[in-house]
C-alpha atoms as a PDB file:
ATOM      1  CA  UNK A   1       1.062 -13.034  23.858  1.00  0.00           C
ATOM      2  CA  UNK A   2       2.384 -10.543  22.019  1.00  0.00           C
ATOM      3  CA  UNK A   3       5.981  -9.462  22.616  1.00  0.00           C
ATOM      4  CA  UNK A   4       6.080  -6.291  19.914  1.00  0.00           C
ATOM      5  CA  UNK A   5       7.683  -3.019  21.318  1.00  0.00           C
ATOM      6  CA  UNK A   6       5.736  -0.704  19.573  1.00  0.00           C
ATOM      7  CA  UNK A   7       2.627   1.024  19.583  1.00  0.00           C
ATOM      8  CA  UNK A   8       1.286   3.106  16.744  1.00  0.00           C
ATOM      9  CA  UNK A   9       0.544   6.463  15.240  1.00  0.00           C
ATOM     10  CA  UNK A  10      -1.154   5.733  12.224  1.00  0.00           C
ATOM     11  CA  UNK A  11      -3.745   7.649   9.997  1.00  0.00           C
ATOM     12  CA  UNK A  12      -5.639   7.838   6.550  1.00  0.00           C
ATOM     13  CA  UNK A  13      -7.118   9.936   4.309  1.00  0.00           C
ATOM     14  CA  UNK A  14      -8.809   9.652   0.692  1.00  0.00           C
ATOM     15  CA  UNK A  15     -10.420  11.781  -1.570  1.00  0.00           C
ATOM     16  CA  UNK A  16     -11.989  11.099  -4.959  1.00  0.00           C
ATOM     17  CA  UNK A  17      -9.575  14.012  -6.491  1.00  0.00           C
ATOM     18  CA  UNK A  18     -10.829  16.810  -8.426  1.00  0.00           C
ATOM     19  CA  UNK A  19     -11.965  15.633 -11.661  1.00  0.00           C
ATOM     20  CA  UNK A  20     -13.390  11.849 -11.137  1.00  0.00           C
ATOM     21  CA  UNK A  21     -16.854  11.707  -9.877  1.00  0.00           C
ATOM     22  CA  UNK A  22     -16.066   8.262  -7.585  1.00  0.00           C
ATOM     23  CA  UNK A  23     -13.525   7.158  -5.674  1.00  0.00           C
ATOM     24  CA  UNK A  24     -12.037   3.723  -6.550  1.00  0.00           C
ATOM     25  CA  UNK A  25      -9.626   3.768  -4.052  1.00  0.00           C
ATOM     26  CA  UNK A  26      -9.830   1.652  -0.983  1.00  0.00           C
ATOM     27  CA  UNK A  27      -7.959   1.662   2.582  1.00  0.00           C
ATOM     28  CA  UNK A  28      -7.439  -0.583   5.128  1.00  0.00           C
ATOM     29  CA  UNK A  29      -6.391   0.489   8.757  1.00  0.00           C
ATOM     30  CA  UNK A  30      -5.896  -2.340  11.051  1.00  0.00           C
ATOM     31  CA  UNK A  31      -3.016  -1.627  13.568  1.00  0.00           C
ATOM     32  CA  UNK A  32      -4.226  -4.450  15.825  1.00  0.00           C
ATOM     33  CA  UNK A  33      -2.994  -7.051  13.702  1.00  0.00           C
ATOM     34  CA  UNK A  34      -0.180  -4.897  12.643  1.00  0.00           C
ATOM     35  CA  UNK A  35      -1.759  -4.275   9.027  1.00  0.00           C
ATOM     36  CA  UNK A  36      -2.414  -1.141   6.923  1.00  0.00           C
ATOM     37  CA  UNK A  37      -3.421  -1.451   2.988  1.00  0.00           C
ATOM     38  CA  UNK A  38      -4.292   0.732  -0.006  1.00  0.00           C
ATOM     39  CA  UNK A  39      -6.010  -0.272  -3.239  1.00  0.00           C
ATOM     40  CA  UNK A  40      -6.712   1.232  -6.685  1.00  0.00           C
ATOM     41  CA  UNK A  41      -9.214  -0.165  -8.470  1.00  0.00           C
ATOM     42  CA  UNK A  42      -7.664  -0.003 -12.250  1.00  0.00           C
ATOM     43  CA  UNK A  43      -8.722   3.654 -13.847  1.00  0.00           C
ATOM     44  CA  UNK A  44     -10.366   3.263 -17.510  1.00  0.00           C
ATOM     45  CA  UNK A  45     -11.599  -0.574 -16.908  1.00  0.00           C
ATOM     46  CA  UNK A  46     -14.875  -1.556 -15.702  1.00  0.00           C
ATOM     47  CA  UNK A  47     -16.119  -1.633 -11.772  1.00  0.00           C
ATOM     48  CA  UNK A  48     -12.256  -0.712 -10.020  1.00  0.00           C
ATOM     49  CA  UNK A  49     -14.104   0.292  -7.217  1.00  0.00           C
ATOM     50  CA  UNK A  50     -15.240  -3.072  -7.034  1.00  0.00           C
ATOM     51  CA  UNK A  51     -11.909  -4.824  -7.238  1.00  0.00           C
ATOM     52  CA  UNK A  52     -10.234  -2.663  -4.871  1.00  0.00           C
ATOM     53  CA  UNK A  53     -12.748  -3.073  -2.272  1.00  0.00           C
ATOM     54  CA  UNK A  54     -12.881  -6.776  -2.975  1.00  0.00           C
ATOM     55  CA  UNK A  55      -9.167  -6.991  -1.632  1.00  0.00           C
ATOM     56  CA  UNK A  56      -9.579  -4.731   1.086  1.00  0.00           C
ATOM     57  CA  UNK A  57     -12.743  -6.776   2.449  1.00  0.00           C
ATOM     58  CA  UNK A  58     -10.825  -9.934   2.357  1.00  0.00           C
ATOM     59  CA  UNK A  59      -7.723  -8.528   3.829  1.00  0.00           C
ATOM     60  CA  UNK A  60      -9.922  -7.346   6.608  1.00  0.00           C
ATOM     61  CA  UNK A  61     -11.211 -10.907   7.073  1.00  0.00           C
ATOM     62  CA  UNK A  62      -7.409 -11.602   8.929  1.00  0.00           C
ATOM     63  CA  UNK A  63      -8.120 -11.328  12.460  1.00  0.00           C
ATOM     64  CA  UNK A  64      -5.300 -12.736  14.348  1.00  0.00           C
ATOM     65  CA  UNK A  65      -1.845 -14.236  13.073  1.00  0.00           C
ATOM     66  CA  UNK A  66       0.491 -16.393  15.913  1.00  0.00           C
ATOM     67  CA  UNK A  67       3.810 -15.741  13.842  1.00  0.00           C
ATOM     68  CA  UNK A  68       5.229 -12.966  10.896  1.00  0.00           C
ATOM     69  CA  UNK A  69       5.337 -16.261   8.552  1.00  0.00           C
ATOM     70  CA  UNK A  70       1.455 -16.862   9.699  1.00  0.00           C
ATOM     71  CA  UNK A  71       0.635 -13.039   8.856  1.00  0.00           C
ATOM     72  CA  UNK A  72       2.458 -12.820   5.806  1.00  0.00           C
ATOM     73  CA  UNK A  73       1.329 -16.263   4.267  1.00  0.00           C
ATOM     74  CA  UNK A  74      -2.470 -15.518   5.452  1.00  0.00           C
ATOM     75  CA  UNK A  75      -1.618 -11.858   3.624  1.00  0.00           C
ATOM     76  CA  UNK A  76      -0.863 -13.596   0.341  1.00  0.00           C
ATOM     77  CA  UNK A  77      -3.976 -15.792   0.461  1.00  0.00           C
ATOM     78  CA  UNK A  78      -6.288 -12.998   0.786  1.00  0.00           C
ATOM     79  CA  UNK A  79      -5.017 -11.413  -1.861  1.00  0.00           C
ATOM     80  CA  UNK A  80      -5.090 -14.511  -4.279  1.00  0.00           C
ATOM     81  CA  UNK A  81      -8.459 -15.199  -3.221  1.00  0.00           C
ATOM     82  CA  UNK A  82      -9.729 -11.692  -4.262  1.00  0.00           C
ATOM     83  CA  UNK A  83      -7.994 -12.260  -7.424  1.00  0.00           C
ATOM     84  CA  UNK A  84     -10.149 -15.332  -7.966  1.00  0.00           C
ATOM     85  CA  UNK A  85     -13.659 -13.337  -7.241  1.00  0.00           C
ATOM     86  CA  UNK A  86     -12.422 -10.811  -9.455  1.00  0.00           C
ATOM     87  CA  UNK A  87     -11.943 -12.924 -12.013  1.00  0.00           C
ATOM     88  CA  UNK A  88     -15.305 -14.882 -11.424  1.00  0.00           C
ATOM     89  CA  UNK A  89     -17.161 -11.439 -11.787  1.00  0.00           C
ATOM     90  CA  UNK A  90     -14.687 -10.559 -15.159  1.00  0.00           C
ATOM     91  CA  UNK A  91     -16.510 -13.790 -16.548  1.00  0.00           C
ATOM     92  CA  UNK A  92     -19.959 -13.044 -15.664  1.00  0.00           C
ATOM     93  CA  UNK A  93     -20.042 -10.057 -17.163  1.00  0.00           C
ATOM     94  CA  UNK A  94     -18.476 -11.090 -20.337  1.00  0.00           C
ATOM     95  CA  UNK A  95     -14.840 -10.757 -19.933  1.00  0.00           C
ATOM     96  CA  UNK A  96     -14.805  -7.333 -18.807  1.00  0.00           C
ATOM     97  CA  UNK A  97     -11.381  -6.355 -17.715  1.00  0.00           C
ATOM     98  CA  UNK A  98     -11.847  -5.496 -13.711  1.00  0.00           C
ATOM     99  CA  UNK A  99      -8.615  -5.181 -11.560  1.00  0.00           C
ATOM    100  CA  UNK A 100      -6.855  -3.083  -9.217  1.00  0.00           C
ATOM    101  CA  UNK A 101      -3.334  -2.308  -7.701  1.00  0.00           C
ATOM    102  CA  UNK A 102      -2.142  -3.085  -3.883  1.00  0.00           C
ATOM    103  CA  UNK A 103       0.151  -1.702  -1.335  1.00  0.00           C
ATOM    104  CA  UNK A 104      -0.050  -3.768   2.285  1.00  0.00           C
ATOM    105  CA  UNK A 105       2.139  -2.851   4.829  1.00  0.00           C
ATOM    106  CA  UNK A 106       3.075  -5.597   7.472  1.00  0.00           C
ATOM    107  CA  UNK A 107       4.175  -4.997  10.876  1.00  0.00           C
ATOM    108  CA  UNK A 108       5.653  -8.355  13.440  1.00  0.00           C
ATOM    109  CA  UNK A 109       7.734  -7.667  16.308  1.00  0.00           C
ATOM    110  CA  UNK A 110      10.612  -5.695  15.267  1.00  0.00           C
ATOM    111  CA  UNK A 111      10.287  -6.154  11.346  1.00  0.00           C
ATOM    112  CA  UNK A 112       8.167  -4.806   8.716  1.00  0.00           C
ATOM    113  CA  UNK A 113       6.801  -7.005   4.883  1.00  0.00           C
ATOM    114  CA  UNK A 114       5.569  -4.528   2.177  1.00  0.00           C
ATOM    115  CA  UNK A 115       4.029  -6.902  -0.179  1.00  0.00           C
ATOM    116  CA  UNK A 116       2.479  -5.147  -3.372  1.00  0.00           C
ATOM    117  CA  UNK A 117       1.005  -5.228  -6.949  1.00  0.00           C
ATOM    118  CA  UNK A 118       1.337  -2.071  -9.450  1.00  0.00           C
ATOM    119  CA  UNK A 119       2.120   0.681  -8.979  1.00  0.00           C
ATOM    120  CA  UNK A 120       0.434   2.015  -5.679  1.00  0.00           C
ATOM    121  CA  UNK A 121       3.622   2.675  -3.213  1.00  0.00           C
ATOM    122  CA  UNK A 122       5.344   1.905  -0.466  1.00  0.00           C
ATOM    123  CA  UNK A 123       7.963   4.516   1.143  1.00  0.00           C
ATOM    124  CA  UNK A 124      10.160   4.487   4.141  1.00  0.00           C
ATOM    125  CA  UNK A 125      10.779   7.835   6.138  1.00  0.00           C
ATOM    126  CA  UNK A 126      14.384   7.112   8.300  1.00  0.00           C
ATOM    127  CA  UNK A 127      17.041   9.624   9.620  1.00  0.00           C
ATOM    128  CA  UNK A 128      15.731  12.361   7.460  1.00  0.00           C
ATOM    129  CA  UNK A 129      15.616  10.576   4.161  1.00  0.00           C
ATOM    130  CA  UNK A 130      13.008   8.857   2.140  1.00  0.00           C
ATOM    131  CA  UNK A 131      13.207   5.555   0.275  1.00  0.00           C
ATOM    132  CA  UNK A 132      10.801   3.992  -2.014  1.00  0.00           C
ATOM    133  CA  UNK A 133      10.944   0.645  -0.714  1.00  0.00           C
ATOM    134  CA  UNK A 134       8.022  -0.795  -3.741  1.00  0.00           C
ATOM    135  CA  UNK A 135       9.360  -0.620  -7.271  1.00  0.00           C
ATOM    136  CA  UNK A 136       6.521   0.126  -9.523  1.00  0.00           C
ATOM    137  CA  UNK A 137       4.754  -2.362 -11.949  1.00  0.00           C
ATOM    138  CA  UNK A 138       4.540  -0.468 -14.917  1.00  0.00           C
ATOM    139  CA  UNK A 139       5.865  -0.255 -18.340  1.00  0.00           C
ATOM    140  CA  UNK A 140       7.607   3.093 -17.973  1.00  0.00           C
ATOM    141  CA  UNK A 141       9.290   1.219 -14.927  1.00  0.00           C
ATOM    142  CA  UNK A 142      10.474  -1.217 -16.659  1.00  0.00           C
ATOM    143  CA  UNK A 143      11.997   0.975 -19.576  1.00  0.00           C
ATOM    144  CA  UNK A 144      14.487   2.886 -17.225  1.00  0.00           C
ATOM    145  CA  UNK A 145      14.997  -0.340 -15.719  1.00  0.00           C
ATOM    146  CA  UNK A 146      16.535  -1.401 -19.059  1.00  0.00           C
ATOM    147  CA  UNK A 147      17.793   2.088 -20.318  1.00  0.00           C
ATOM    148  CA  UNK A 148      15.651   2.306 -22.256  1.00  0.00           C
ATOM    149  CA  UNK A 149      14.672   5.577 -20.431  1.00  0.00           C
ATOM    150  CA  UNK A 150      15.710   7.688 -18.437  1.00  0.00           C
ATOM    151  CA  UNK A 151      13.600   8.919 -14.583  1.00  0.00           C
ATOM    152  CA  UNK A 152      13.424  12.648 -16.449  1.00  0.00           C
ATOM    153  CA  UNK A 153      12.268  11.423 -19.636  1.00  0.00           C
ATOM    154  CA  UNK A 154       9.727   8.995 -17.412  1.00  0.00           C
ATOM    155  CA  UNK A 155       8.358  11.935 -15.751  1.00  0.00           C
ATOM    156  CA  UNK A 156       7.207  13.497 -19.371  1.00  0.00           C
ATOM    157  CA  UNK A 157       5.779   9.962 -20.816  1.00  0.00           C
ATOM    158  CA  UNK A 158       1.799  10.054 -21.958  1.00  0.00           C
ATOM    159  CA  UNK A 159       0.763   6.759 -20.624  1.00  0.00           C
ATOM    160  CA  UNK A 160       2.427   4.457 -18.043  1.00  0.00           C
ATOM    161  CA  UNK A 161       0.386   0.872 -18.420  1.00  0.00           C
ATOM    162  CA  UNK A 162       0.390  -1.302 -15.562  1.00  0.00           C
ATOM    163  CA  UNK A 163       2.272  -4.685 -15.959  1.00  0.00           C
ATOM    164  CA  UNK A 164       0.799  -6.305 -12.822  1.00  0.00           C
ATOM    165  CA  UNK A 165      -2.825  -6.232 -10.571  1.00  0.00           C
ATOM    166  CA  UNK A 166      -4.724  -7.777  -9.123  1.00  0.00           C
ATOM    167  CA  UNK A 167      -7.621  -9.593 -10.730  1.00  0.00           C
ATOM    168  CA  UNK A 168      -6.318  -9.347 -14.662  1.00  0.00           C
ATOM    169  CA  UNK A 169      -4.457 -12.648 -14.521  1.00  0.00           C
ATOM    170  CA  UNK A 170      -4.943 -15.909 -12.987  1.00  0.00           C
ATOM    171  CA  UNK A 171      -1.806 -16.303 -11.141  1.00  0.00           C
ATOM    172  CA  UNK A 172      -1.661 -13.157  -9.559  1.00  0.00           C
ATOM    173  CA  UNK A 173       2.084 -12.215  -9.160  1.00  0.00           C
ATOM    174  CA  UNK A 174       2.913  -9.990  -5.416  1.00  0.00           C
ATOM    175  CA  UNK A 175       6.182  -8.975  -4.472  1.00  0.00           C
ATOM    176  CA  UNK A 176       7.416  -8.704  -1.297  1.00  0.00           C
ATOM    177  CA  UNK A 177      10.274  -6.851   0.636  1.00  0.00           C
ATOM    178  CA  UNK A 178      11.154  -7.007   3.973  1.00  0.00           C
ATOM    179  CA  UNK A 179      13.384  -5.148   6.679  1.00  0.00           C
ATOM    180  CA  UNK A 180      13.936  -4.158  10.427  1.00  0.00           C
ATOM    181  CA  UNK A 181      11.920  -1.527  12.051  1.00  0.00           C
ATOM    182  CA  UNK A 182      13.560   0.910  13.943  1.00  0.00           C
ATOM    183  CA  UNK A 183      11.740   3.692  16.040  1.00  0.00           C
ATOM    184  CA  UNK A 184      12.915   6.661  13.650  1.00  0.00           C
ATOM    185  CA  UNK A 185      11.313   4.727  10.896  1.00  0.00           C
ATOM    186  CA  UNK A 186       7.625   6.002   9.018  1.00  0.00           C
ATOM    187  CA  UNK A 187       6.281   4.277   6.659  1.00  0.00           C
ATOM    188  CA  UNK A 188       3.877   6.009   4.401  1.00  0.00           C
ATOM    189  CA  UNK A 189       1.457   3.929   1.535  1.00  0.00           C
ATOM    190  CA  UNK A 190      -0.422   5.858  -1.349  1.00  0.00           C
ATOM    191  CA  UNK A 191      -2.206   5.829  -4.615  1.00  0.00           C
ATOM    192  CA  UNK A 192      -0.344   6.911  -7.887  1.00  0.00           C
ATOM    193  CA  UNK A 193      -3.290   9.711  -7.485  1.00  0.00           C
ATOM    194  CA  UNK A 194      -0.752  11.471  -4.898  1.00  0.00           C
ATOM    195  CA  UNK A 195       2.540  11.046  -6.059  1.00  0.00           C
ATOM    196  CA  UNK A 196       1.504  12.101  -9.778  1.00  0.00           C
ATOM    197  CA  UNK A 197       1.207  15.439  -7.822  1.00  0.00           C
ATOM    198  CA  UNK A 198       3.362  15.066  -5.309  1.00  0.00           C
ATOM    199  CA  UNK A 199       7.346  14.516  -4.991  1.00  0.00           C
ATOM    200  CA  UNK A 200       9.308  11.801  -2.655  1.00  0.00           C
ATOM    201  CA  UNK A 201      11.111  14.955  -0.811  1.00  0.00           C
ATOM    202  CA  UNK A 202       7.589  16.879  -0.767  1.00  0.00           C
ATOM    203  CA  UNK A 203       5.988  13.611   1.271  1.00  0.00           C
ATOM    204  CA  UNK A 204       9.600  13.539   3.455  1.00  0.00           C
ATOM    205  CA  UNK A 205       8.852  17.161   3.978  1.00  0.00           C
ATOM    206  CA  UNK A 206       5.052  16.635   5.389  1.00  0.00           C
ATOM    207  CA  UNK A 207       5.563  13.517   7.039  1.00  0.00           C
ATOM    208  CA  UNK A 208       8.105  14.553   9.174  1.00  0.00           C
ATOM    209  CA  UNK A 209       6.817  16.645  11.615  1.00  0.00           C
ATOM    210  CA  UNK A 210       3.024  16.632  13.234  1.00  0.00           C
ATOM    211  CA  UNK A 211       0.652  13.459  14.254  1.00  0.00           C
ATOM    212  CA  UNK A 212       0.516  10.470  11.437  1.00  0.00           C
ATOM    213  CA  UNK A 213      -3.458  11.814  10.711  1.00  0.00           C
ATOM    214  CA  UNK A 214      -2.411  15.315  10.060  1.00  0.00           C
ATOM    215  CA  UNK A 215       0.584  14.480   7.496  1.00  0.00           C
ATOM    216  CA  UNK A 216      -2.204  12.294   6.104  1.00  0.00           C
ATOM    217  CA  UNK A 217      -4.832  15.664   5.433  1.00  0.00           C
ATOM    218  CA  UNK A 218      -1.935  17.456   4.408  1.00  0.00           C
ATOM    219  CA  UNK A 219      -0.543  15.257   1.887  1.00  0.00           C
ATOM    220  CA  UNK A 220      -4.372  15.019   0.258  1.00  0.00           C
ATOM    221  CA  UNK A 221      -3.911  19.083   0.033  1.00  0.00           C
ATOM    222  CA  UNK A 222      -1.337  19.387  -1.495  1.00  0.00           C
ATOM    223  CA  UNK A 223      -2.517  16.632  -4.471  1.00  0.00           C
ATOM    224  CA  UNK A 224      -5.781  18.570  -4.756  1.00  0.00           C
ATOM    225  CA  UNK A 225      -4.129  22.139  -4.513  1.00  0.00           C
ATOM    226  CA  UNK A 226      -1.945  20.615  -7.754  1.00  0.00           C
ATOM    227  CA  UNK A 227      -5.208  19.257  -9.498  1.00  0.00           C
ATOM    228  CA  UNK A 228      -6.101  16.466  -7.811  1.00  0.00           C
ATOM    229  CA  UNK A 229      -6.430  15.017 -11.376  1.00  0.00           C
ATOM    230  CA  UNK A 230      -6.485  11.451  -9.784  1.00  0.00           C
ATOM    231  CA  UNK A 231      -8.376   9.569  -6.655  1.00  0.00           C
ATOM    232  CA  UNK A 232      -6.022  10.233  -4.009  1.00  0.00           C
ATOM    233  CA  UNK A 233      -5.584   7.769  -0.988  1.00  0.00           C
ATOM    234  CA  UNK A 234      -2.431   7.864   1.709  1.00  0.00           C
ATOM    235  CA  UNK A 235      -1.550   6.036   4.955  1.00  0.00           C
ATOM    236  CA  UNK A 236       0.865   7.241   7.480  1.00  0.00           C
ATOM    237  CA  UNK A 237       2.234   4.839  10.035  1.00  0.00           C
ATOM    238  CA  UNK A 238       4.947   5.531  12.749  1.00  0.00           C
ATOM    239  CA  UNK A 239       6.259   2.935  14.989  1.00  0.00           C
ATOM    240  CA  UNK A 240       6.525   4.377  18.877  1.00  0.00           C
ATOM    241  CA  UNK A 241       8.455   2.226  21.387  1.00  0.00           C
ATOM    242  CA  UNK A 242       5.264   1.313  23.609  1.00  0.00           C
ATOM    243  CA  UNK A 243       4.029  -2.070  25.531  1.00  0.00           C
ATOM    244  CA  UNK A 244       2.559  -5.095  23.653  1.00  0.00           C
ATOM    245  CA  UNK A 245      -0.542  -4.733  25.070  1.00  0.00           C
ATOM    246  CA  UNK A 246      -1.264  -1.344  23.525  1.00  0.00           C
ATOM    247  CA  UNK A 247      -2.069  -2.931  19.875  1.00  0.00           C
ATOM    248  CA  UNK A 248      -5.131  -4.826  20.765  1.00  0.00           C
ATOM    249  CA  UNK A 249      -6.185  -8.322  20.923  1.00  0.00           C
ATOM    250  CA  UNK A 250      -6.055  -9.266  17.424  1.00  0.00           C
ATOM    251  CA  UNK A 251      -1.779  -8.625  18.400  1.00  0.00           C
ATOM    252  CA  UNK A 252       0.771 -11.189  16.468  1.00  0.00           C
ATOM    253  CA  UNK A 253       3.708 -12.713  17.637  1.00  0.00           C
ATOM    254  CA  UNK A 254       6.960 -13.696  15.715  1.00  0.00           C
ATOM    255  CA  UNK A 255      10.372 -14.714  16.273  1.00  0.00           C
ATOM    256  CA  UNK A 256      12.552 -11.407  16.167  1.00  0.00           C
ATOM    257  CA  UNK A 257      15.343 -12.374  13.675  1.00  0.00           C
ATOM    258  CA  UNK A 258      16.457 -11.707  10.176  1.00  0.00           C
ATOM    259  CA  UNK A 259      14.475 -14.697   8.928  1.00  0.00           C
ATOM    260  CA  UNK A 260      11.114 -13.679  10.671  1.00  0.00           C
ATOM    261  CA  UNK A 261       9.022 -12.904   7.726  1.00  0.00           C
ATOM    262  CA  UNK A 262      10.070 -16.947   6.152  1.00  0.00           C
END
C-alpha cells in the first residue's frame, strides 16, 4: 500500500526546435510509479534519437517498486542496461559514437532522487526561488568549477563538450541527489535545447503560476520565440497534498526518513 501524501500535477512538452529537422529528445511521464525522465540523444553523433529513446523505453519497463531504495536501484539498472544496448549497436555499426544525456526525477513518500548524466537539468521551484539541483557534465562546467572560468565568460564559450552520457563509455557514471519534498516544491526537468534560450529566473517566472501542462507550452514558446536553435523538451511536476490512492496502482512505498533513498 502506498502511504505517499501527494498527488500530482505534472505535464510535458517537446518540440524539435526551429532549425533541426528531428527531434532526438525523449520524455518519460510516469506519475504512477512516481517517475518523470528526459533524454537527449547526443547532437552531431550518429542515431541520438536512438539512444535517447533506448533509455526512455527501458525506464518505462519499471512498473512497480515496494521501497525508494527498490525504485532508485531498479532506476540505475535501467539506465546501465541501455548503456549496454547502446554500446552493442556502437559496435555493429563500426564504432560509431551513439549516446545521449539523462535527467530522471524520482518521487517516494515524502522525498525526491534526481539521478542524471550530462547536461540535461534538473531544477527545484521552492518559496519563490529556483535552484539547479543537477550540476552539468560538461567541460565548460568543469572550468568554472576550477576557476578556470568564470559563469559570464561560460555564457560566451563556442562549444561546451559533454564529459558524461549515456552509451559512450562502458561504465556509465550517474549522479544522484536527493532531498525532502515539501508541498511548495516544483520540480521542473529539460533539455539544454531550453535553457540555451531560456534563463533560471525566466523558468521561476513561468512555472510559478498556471497548471504544470501550461508552464510546460509556455516554456517551449519562449525557446522557439528566441530561435529554438535546439530540440527543446521540458517536464513540470508539482507535488499536491492528496490521498495515496490517487497515483495509481503501479504506487511505491518507502520508509519516510532522511535515509530513504539508501
Amino acid at each position: 500500500m502506498d502511504r505517499s501524501p501527494y498527488i500530482f500535477d505534472a505535464g510535458y512538452a517537446t518540440h524539435p526546435g526551429r532549425v533541426r529537422h528531428s527531434n532526438e529528445d525523449a520524455v518519460l511521464v510516469r506519475a504512477d510509479v512516481g517517475l518523470w525522465a528526459v533524454a537527449d540523444g547526443m547532437g552531431g553523433h550518429d542515431s541520438g534519437d536512438l539512444a535517447s529513446h533506448l533509455i526512455i523505453q527501458a525506464l518505462d519497463g519499471i512498473s512497480s517498486a515496494t521501497s525508494a531504495m527498490e525504485l532508485l536501484a531498479e532506476t540505475e539498472s535501467k539506465i546501465f542496461e541501455a548503456n549496454r544496448q547502446i554500446i552493442e549497436i556502437s559496435r555493429q555499426r563500426g564504432g560509431a559514437v551513439i549516446g545521449s544525456t539523462v535527467a530522471v526525477l524520482l518521487i517516494s513518500e515524502d522525498h525526491y532522487a534526481c539521478v542524471w548524466a550530462g547536461d540535461s537539468r534538473l531544477y527545484l521551484v521552492s518559496n519563490g526561488a529556483v535552484r539547479q539541483v543537477s550540476r552539468d557534465h560538461t567541460e565548460v562546467e568543469e572550468m568554472i568549477a576550477s576557476g578556470a572560468m568564470t559563469s559570464d565568460e561560460a555564457r560566451n564559450w563556442p562549444q561546451n563538450v559533454i564529459t558524461k552520457a549515456v552509451g559512450v563509455h562502458e561504465n556509465s557514471e550517474l549522479e544522484v541527489v536527493t532531498g525532502a519534498v515539501e508541498e511548495s516544491n516544483i520540480f521542473v526537468l529539460c533539455s539544454d535545447g531550453l535553457t540555451k534560450h531560456v534563463s533560471d529566473k525566466e523558468i521561476l517566472q513561468q512555472v510559478s503560476t498556471g497548471s504544470a501542462q501550461s508552464s510546460c507550452d509556455a516554456l517551449v514558446d519562449l525557446a522557439l520565440n528566441r530561435g529554438g536553435l535546439d530540440n527543446i523538451t521540458v517536464v513540470v511536476v508539482r507535488p499536491i497534498q492528496g490521498t495515496a490512492t490517487s497515483r495509481g496502482s503501479g504506487a511505491i512505498e518507502g520508509l519516510p526518513n532522511t535515509g530513504i533513498w539508501e
